[in-house]
PDB file of N, CA and C in Angstrom:
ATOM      1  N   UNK A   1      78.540 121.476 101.280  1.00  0.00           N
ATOM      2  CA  UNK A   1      78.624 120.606 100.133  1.00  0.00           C
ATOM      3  C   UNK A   1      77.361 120.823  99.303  1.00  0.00           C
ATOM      4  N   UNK A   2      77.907 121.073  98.094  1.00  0.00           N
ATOM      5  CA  UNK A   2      76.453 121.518  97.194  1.00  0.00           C
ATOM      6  C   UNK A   2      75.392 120.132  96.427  1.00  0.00           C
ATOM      7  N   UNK A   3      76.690 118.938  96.161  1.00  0.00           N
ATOM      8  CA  UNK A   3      75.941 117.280  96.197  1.00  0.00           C
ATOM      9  C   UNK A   3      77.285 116.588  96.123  1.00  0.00           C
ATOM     10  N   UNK A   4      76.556 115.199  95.851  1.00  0.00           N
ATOM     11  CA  UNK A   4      77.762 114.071  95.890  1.00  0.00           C
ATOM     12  C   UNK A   4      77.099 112.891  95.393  1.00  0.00           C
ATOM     13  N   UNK A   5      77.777 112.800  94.050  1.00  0.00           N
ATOM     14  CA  UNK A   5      77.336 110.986  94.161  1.00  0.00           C
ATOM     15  C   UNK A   5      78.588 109.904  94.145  1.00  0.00           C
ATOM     16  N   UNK A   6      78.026 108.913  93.404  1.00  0.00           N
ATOM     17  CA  UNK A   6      79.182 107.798  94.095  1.00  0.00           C
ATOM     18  C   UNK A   6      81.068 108.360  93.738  1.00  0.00           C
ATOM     19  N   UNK A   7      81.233 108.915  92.634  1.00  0.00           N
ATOM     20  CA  UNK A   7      82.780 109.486  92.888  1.00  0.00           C
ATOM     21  C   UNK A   7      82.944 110.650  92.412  1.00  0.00           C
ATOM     22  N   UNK A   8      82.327 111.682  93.007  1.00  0.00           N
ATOM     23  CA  UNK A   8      82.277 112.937  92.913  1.00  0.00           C
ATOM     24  C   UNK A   8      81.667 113.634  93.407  1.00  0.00           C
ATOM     25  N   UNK A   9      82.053 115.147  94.064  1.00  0.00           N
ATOM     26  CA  UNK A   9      81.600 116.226  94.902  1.00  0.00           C
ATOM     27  C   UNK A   9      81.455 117.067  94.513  1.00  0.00           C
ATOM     28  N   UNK A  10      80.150 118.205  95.064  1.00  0.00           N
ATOM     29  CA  UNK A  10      79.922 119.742  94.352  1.00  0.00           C
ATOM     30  C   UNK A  10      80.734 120.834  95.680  1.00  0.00           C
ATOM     31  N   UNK A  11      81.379 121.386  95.464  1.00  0.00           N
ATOM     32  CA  UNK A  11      81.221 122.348  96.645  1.00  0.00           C
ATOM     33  C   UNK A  11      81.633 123.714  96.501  1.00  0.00           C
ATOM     34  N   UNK A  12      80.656 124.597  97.102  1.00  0.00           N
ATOM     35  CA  UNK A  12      80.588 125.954  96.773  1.00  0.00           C
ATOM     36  C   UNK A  12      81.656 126.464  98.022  1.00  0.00           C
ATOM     37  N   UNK A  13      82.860 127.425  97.916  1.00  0.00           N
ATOM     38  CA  UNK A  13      84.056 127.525  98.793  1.00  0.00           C
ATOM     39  C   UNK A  13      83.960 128.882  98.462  1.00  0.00           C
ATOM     40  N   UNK A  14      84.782 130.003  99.368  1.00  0.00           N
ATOM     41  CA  UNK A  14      84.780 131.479  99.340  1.00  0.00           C
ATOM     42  C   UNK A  14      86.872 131.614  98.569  1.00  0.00           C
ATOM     43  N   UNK A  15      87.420 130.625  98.237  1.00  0.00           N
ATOM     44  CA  UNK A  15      88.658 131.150  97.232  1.00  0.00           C
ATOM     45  C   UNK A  15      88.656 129.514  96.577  1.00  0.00           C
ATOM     46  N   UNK A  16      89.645 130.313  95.101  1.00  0.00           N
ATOM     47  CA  UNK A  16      89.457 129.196  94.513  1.00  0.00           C
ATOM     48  C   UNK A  16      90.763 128.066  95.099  1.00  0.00           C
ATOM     49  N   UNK A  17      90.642 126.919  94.714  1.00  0.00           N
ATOM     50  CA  UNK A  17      91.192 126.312  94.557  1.00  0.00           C
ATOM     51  C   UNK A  17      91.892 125.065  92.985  1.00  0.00           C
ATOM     52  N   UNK A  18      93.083 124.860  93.593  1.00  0.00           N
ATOM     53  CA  UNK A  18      93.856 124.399  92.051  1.00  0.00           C
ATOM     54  C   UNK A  18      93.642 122.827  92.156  1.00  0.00           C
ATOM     55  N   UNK A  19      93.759 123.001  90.764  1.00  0.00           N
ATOM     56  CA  UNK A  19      93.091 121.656  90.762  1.00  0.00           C
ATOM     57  C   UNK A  19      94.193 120.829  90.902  1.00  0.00           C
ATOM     58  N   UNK A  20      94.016 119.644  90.925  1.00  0.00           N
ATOM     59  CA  UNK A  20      95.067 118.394  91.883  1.00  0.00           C
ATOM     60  C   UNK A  20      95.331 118.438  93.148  1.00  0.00           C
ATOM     61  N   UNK A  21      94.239 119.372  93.787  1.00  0.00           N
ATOM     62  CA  UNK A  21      94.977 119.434  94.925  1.00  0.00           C
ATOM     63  C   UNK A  21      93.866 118.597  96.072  1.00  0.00           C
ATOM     64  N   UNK A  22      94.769 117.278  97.228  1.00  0.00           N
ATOM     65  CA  UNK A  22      94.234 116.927  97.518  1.00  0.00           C
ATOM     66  C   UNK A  22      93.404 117.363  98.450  1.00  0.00           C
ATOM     67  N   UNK A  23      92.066 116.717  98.751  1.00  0.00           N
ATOM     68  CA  UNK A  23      91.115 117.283  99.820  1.00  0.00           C
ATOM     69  C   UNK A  23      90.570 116.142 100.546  1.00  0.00           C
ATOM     70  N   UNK A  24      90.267 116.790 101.597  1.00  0.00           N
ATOM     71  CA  UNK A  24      89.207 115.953 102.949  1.00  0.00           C
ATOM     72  C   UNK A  24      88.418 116.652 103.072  1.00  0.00           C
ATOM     73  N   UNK A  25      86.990 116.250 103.215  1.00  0.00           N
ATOM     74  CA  UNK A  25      85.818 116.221 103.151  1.00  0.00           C
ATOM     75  C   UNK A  25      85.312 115.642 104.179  1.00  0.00           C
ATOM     76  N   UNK A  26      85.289 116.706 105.329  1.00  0.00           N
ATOM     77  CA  UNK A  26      84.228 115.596 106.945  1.00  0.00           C
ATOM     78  C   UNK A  26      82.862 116.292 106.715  1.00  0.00           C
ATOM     79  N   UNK A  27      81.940 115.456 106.209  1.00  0.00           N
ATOM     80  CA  UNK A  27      80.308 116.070 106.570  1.00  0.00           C
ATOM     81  C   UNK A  27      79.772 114.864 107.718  1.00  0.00           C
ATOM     82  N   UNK A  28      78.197 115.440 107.950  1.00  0.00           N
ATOM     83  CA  UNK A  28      77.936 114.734 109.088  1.00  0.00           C
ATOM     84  C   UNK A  28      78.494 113.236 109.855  1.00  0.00           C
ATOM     85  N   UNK A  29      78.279 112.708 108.398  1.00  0.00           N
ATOM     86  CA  UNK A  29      78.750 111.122 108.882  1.00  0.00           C
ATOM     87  C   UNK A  29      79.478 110.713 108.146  1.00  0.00           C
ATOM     88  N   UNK A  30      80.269 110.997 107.357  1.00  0.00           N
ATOM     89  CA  UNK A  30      80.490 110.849 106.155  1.00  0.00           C
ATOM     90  C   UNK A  30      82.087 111.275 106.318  1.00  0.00           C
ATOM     91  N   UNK A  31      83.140 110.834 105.588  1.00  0.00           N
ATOM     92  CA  UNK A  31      84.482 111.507 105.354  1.00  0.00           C
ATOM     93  C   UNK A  31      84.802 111.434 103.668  1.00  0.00           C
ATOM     94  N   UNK A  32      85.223 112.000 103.131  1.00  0.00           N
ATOM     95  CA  UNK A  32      85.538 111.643 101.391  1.00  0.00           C
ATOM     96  C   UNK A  32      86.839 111.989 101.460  1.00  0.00           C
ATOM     97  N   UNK A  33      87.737 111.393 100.689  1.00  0.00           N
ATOM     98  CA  UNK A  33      89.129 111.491 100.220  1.00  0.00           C
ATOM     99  C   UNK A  33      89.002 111.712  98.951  1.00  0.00           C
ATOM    100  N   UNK A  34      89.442 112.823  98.048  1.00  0.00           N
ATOM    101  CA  UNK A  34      89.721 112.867  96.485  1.00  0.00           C
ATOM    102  C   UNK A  34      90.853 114.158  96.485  1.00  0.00           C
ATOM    103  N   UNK A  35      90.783 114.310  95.162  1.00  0.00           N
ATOM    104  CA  UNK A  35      91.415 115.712  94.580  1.00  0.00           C
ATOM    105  C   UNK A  35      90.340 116.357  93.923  1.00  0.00           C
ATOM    106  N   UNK A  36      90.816 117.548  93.773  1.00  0.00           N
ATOM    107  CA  UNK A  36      90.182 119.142  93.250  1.00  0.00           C
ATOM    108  C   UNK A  36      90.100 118.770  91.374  1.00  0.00           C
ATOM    109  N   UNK A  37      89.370 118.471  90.790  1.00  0.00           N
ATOM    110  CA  UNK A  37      89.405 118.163  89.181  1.00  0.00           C
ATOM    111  C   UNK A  37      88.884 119.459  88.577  1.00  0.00           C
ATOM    112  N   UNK A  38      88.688 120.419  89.240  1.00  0.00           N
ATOM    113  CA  UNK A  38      87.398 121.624  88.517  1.00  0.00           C
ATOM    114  C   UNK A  38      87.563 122.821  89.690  1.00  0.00           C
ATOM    115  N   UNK A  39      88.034 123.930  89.285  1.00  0.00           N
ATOM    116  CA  UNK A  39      87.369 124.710  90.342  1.00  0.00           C
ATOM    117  C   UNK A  39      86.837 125.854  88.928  1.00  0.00           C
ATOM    118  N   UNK A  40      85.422 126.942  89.075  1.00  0.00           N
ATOM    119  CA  UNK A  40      85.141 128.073  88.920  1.00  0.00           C
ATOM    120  C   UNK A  40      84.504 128.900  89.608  1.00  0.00           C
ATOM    121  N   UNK A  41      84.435 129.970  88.776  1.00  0.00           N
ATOM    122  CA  UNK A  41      84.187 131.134  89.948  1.00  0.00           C
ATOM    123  C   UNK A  41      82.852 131.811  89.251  1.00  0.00           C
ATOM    124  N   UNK A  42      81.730 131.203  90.404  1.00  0.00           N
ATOM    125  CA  UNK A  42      80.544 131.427  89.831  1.00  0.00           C
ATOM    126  C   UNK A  42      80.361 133.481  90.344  1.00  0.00           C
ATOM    127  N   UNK A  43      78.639 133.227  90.032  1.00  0.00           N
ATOM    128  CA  UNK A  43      78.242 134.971  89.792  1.00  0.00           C
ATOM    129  C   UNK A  43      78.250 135.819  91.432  1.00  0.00           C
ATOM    130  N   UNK A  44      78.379 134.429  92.672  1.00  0.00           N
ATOM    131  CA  UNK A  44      77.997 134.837  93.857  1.00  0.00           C
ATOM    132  C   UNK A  44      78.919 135.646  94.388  1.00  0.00           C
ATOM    133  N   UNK A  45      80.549 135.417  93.963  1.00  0.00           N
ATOM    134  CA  UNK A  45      81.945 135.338  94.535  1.00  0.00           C
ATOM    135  C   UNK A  45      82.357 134.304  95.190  1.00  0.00           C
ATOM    136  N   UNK A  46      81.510 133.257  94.907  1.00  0.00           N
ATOM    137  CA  UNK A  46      82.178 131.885  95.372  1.00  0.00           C
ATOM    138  C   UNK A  46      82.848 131.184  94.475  1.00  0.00           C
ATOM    139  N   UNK A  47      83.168 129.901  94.668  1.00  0.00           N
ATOM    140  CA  UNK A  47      84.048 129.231  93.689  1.00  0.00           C
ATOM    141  C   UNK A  47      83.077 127.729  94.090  1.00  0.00           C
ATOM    142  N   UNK A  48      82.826 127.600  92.276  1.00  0.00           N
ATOM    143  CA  UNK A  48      82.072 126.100  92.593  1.00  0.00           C
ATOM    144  C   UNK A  48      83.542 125.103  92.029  1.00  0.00           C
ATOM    145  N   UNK A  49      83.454 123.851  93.386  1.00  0.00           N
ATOM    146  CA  UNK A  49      85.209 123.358  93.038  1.00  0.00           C
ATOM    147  C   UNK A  49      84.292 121.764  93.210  1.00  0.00           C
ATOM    148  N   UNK A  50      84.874 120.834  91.934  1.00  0.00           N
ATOM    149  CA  UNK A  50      84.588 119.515  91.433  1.00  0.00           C
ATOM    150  C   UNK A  50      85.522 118.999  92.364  1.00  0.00           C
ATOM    151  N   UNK A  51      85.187 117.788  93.056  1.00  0.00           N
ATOM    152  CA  UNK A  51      86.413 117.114  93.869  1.00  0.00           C
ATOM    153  C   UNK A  51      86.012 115.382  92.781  1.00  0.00           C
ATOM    154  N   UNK A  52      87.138 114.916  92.861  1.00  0.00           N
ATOM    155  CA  UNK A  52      86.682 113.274  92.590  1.00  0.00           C
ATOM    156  C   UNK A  52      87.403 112.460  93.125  1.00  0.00           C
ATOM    157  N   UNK A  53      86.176 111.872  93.968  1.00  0.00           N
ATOM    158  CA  UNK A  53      86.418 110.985  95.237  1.00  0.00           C
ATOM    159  C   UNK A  53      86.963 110.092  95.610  1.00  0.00           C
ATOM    160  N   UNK A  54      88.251 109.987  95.640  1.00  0.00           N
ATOM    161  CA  UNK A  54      88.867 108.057  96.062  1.00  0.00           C
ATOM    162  C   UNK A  54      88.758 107.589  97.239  1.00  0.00           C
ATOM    163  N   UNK A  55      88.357 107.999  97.912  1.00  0.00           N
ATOM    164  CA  UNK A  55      87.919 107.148  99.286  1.00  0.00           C
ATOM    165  C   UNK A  55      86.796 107.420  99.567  1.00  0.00           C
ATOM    166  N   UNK A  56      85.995 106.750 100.517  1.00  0.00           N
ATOM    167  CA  UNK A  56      84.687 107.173 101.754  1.00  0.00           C
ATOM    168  C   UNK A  56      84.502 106.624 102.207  1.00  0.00           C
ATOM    169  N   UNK A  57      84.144 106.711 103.758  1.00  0.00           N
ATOM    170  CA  UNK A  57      84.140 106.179 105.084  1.00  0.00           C
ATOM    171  C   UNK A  57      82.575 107.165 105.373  1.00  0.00           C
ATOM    172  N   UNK A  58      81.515 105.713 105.791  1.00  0.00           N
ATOM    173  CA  UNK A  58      80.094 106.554 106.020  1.00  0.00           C
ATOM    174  C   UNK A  58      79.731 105.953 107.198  1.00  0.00           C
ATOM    175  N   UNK A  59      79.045 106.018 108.048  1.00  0.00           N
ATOM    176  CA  UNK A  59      78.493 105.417 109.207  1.00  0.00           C
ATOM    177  C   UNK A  59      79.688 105.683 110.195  1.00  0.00           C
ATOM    178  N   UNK A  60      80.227 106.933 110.375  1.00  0.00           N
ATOM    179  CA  UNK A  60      81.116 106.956 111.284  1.00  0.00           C
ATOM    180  C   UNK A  60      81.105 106.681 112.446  1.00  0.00           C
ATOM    181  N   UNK A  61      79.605 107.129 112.734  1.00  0.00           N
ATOM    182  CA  UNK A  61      78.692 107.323 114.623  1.00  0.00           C
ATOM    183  C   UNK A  61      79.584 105.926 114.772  1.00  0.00           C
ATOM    184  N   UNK A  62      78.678 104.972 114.095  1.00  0.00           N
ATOM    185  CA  UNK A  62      79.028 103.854 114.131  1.00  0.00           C
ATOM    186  C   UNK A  62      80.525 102.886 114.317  1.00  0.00           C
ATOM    187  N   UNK A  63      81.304 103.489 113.525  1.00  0.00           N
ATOM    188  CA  UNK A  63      82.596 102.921 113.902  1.00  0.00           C
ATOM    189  C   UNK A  63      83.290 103.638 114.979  1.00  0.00           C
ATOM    190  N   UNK A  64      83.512 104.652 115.227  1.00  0.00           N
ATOM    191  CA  UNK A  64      83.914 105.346 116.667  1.00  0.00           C
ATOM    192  C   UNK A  64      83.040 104.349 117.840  1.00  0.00           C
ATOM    193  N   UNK A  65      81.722 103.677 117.479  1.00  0.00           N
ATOM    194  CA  UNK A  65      81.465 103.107 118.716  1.00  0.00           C
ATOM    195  C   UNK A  65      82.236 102.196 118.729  1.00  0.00           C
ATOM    196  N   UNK A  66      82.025 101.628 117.548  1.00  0.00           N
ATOM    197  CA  UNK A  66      82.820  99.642 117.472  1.00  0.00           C
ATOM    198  C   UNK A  66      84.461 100.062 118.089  1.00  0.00           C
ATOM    199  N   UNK A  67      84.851 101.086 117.731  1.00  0.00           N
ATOM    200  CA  UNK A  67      86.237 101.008 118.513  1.00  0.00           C
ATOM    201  C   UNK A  67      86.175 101.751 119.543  1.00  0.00           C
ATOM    202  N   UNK A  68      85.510 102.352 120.461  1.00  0.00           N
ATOM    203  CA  UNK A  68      85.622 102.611 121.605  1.00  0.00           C
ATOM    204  C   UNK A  68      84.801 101.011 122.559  1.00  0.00           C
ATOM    205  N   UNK A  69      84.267 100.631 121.674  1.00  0.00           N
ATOM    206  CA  UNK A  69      83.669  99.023 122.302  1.00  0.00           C
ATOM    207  C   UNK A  69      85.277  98.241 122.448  1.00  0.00           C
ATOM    208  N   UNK A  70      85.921  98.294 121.650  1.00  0.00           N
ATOM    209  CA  UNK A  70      87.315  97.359 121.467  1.00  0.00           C
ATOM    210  C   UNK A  70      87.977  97.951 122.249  1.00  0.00           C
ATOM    211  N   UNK A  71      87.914  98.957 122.406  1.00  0.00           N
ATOM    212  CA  UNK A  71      89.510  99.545 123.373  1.00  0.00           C
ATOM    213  C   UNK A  71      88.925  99.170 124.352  1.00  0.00           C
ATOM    214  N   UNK A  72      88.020  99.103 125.146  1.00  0.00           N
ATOM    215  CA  UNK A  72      87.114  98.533 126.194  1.00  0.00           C
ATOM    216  C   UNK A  72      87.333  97.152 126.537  1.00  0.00           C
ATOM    217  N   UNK A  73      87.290  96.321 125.856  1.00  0.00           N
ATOM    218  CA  UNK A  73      86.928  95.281 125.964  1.00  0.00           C
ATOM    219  C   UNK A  73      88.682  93.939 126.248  1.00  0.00           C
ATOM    220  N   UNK A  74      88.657  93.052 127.007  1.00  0.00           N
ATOM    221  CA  UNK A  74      89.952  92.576 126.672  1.00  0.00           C
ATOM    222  C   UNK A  74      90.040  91.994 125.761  1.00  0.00           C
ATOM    223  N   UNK A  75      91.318  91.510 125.212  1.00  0.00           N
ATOM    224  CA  UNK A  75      91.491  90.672 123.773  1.00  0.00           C
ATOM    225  C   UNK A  75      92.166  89.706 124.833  1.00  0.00           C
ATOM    226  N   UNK A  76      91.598  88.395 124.081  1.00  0.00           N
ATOM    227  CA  UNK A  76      91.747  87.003 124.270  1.00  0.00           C
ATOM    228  C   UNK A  76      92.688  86.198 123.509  1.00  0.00           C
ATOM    229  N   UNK A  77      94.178  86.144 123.240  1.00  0.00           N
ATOM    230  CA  UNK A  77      94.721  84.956 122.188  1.00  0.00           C
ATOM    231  C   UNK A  77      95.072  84.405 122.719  1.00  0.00           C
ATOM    232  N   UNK A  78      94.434  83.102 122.311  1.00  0.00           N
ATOM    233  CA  UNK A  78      95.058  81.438 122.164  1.00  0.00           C
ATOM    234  C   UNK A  78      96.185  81.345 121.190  1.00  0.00           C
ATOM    235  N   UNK A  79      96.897  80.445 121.123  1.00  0.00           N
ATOM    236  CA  UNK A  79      97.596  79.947 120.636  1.00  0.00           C
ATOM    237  C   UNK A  79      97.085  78.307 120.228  1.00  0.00           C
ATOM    238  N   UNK A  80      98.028  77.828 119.241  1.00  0.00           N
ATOM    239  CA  UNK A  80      97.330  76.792 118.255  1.00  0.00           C
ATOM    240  C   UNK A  80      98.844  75.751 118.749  1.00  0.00           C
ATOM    241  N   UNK A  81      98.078  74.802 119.374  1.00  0.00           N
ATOM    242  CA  UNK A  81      99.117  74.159 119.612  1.00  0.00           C
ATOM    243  C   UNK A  81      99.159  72.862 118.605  1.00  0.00           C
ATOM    244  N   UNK A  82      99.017  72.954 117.485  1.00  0.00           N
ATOM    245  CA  UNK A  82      99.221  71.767 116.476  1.00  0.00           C
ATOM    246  C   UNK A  82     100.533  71.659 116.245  1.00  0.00           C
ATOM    247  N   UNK A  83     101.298  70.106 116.143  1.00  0.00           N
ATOM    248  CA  UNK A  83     102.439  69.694 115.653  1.00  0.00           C
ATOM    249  C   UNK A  83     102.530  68.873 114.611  1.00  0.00           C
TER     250      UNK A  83
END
């Protein structure tokens, strides 16, 4: 990934890609959901391709724990006995 800010991605790729087309994006901790808005074909033979972002999910470490904590753990329901 070449950057990213809040709804949009840089990324330098070895073919191009068309634009509308949707993408996933797993970096370290990070997941992005968008589509392809831009692709060109810079001087390297790469293709610099614009994504714009509709989703992201960050602190993943983190939620893989919270749900391996839950699948772990028992669930407790009460019931509400109001009449």
């Amino acid at each position: 990934m070449q950057n990213i800010c809040g709804r949009g991605a840089r990324l330098l790729v070895r073919s191009p890609l068309p634009v509308g087309l949707p993408v996933r994006i797993d970096a370290e901790d990070l997941l992005l959901l968008g589509d392809v808005c831009y692709c060109q074909q810079e001087e390297t033979q790469l293709f610099s391709v614009g994504v714009a972002v509709a989703h992201s999910i960050s602190n993943l470490r983190e939620l893989a724990a919270l749900a391996r904590a839950l699948r772990d753990e028992p669930v407790e329901v009460t019931a509400n006995e109001s009449s």
